[in-house]
N, C-alpha and C. Protein backbone atom coordinates (compact mmCIF):
# COMPACT_ATOMS: atom_id res chain seq x y z
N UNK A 1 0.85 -1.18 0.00
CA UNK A 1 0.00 0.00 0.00
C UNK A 1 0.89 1.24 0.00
N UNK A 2 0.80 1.90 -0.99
CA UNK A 2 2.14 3.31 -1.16
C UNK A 2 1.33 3.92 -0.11
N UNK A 3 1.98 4.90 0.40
CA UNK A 3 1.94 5.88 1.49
C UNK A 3 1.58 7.24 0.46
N UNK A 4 0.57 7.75 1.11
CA UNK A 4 -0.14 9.30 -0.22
C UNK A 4 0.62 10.46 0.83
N UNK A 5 0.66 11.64 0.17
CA UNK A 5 1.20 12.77 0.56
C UNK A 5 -0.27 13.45 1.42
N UNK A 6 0.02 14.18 2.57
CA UNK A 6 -0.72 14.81 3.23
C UNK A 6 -1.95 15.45 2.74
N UNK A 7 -1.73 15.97 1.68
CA UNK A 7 -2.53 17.09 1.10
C UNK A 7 -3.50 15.89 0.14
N UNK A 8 -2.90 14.91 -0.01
CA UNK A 8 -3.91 13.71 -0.64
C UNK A 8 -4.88 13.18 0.41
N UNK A 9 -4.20 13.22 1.45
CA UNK A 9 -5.25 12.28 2.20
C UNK A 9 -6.87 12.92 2.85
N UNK A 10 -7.46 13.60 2.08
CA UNK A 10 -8.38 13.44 2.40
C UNK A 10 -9.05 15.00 3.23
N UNK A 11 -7.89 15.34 3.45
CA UNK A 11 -7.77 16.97 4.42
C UNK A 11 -8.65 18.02 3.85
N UNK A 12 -9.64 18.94 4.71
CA UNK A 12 -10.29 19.86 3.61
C UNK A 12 -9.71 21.44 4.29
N UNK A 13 -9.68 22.05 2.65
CA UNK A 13 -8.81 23.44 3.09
C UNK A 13 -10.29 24.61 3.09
N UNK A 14 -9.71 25.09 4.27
CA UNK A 14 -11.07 26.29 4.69
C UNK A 14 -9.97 27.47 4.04
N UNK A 15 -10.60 28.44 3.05
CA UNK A 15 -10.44 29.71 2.67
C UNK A 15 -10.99 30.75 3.35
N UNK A 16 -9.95 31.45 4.15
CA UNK A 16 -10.91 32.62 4.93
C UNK A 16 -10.70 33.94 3.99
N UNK A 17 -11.92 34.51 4.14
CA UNK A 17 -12.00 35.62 2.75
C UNK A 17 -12.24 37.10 3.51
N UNK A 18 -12.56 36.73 4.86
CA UNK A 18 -12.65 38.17 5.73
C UNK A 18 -13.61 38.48 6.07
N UNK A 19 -14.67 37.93 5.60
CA UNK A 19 -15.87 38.82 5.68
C UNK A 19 -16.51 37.82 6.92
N UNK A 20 -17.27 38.23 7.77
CA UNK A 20 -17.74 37.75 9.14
C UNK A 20 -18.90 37.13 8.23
N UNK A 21 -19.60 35.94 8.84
CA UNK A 21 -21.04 35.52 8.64
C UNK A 21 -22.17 36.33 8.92
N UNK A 22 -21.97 36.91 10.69
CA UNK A 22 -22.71 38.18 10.62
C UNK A 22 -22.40 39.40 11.47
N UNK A 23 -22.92 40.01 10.97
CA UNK A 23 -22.19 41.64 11.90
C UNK A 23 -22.03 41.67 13.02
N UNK A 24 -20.99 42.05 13.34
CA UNK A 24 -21.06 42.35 15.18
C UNK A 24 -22.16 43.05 15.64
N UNK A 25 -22.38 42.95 16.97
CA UNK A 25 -23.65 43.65 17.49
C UNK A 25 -22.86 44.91 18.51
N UNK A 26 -23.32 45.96 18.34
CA UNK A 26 -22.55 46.96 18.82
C UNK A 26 -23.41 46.88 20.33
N UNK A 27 -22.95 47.25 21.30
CA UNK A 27 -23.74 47.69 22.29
C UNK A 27 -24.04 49.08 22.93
N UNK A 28 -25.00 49.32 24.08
CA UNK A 28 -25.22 50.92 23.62
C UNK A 28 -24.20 50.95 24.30
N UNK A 29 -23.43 52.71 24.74
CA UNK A 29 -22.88 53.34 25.11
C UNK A 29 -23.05 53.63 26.38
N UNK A 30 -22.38 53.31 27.80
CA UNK A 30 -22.91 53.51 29.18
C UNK A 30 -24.00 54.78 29.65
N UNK A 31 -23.39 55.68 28.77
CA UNK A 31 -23.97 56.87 29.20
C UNK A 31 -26.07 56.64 28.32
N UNK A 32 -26.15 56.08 27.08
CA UNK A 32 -27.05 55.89 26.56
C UNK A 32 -27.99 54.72 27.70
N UNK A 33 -27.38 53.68 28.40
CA UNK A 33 -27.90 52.65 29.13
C UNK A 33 -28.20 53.53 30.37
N UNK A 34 -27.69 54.48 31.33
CA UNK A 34 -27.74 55.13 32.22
C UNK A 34 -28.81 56.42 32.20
N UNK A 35 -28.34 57.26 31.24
CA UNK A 35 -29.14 57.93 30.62
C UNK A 35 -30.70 57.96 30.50
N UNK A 36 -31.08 56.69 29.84
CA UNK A 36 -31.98 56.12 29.86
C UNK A 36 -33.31 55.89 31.36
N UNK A 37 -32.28 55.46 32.41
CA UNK A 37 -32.90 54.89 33.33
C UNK A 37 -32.15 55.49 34.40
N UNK A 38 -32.72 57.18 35.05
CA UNK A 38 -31.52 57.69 35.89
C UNK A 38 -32.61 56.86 37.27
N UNK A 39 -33.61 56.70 37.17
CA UNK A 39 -34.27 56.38 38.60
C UNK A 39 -33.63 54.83 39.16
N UNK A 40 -33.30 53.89 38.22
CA UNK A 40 -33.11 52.96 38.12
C UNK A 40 -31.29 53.19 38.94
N UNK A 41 -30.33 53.79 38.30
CA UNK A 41 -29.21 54.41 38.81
C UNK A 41 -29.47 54.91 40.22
N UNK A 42 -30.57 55.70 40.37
CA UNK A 42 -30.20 56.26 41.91
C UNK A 42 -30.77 55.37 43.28
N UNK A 43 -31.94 53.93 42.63
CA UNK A 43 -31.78 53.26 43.39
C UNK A 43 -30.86 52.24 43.38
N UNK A 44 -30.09 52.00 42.75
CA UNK A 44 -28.67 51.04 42.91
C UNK A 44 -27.55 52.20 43.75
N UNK A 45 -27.47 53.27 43.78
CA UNK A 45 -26.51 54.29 45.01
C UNK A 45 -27.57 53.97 46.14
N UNK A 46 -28.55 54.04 46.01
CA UNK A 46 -29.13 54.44 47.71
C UNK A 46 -28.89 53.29 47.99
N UNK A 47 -29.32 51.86 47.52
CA UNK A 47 -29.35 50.46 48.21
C UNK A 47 -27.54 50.24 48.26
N UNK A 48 -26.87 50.41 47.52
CA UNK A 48 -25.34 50.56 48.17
C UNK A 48 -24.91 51.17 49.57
N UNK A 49 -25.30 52.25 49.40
CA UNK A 49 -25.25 53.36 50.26
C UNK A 49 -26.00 52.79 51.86
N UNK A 50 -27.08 52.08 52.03
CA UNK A 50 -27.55 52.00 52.99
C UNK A 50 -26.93 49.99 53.41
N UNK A 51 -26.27 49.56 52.23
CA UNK A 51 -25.47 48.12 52.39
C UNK A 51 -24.49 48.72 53.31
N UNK A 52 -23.88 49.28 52.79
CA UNK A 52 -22.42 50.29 53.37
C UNK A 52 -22.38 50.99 54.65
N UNK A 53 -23.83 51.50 54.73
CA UNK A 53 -24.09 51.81 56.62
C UNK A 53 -24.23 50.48 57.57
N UNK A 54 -25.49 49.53 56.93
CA UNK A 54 -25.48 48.28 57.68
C UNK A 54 -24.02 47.34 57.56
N UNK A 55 -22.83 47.38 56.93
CA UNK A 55 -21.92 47.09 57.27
C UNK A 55 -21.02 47.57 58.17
N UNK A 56 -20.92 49.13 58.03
CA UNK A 56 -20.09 49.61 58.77
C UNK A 56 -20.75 49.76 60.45
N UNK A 57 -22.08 49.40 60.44
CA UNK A 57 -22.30 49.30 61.68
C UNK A 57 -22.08 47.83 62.42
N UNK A 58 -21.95 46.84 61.58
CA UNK A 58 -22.27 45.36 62.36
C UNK A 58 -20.87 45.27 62.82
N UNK A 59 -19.84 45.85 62.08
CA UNK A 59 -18.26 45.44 62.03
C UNK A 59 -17.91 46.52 63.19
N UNK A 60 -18.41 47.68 63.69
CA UNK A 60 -17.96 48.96 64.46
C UNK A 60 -17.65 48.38 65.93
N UNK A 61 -18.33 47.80 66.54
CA UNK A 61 -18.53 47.10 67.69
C UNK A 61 -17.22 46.46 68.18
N UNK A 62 -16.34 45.96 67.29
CA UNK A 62 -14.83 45.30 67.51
C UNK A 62 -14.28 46.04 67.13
N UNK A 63 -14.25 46.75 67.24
CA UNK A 63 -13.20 48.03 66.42
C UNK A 63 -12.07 48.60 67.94
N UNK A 64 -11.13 48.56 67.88
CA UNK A 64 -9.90 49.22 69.37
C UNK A 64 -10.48 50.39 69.32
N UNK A 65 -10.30 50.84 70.50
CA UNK A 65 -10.34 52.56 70.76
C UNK A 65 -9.31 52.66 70.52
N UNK A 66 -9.25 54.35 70.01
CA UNK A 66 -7.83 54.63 69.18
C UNK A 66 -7.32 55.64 69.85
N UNK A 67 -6.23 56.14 69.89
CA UNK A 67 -5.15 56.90 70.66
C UNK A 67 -6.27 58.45 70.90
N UNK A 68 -6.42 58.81 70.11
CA UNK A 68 -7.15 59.88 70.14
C UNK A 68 -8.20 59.88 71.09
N UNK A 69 -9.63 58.64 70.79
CA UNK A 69 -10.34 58.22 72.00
C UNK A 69 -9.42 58.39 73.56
N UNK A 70 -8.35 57.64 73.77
CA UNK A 70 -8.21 57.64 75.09
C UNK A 70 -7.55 58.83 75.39
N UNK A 71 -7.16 60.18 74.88
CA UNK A 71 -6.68 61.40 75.02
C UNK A 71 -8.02 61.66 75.40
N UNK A 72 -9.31 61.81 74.44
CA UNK A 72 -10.46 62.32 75.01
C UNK A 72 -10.82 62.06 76.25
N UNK A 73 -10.86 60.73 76.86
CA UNK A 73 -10.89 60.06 77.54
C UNK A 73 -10.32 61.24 79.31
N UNK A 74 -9.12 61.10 78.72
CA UNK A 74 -7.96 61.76 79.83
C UNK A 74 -8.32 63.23 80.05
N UNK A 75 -8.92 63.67 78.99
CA UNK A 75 -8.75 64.81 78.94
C UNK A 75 -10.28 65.96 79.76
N UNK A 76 -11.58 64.37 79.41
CA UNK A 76 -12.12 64.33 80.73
C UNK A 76 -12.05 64.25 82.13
N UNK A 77 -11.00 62.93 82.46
CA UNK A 77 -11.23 62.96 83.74
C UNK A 77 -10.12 64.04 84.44
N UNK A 78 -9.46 64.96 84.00
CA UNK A 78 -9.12 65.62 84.16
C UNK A 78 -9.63 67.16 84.53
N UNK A 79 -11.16 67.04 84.22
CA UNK A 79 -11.41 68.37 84.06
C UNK A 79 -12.14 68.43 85.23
């Protein structure tokens, strides 16, 4: 059985010619998506905004008193 050259055996050649099958899809522009929907924007800040208080309050509780606190501190029982 002779042995065939690569390009004999059977291989199929894809020609790329450039052109896409179909157009890219552009998307809008942030400011056009925002723009659009400012009520929608200012409740995603407020519900951040009030995530960001209920965090900074659950975590406050373990927090060291800090140099400054215990000057206040001193600076009471001093008076």
């Amino acid at each position: 059985m002779p042995i065939r050259p690569r390009a004999e055996a059977g291989r199929r050649t894809v020609r790329i010619t450039g052109q896409a099958s179909t157009p890219p899809r552009r998307s809008r522009p942030a400011v056009v998506r925002v723009g659009s929907r400012p009520d929608r924007f200012a409740l995603w800040a407020v519900g951040l905004g009030l995530f960001m208080a209920l965090l900074a309050a659950a975590t406050a509780h373990g927090a060291e008193p800090t140099a400054a606190h215990h000057a206040a501190q001193l600076l009471a029982h001093t008076r």
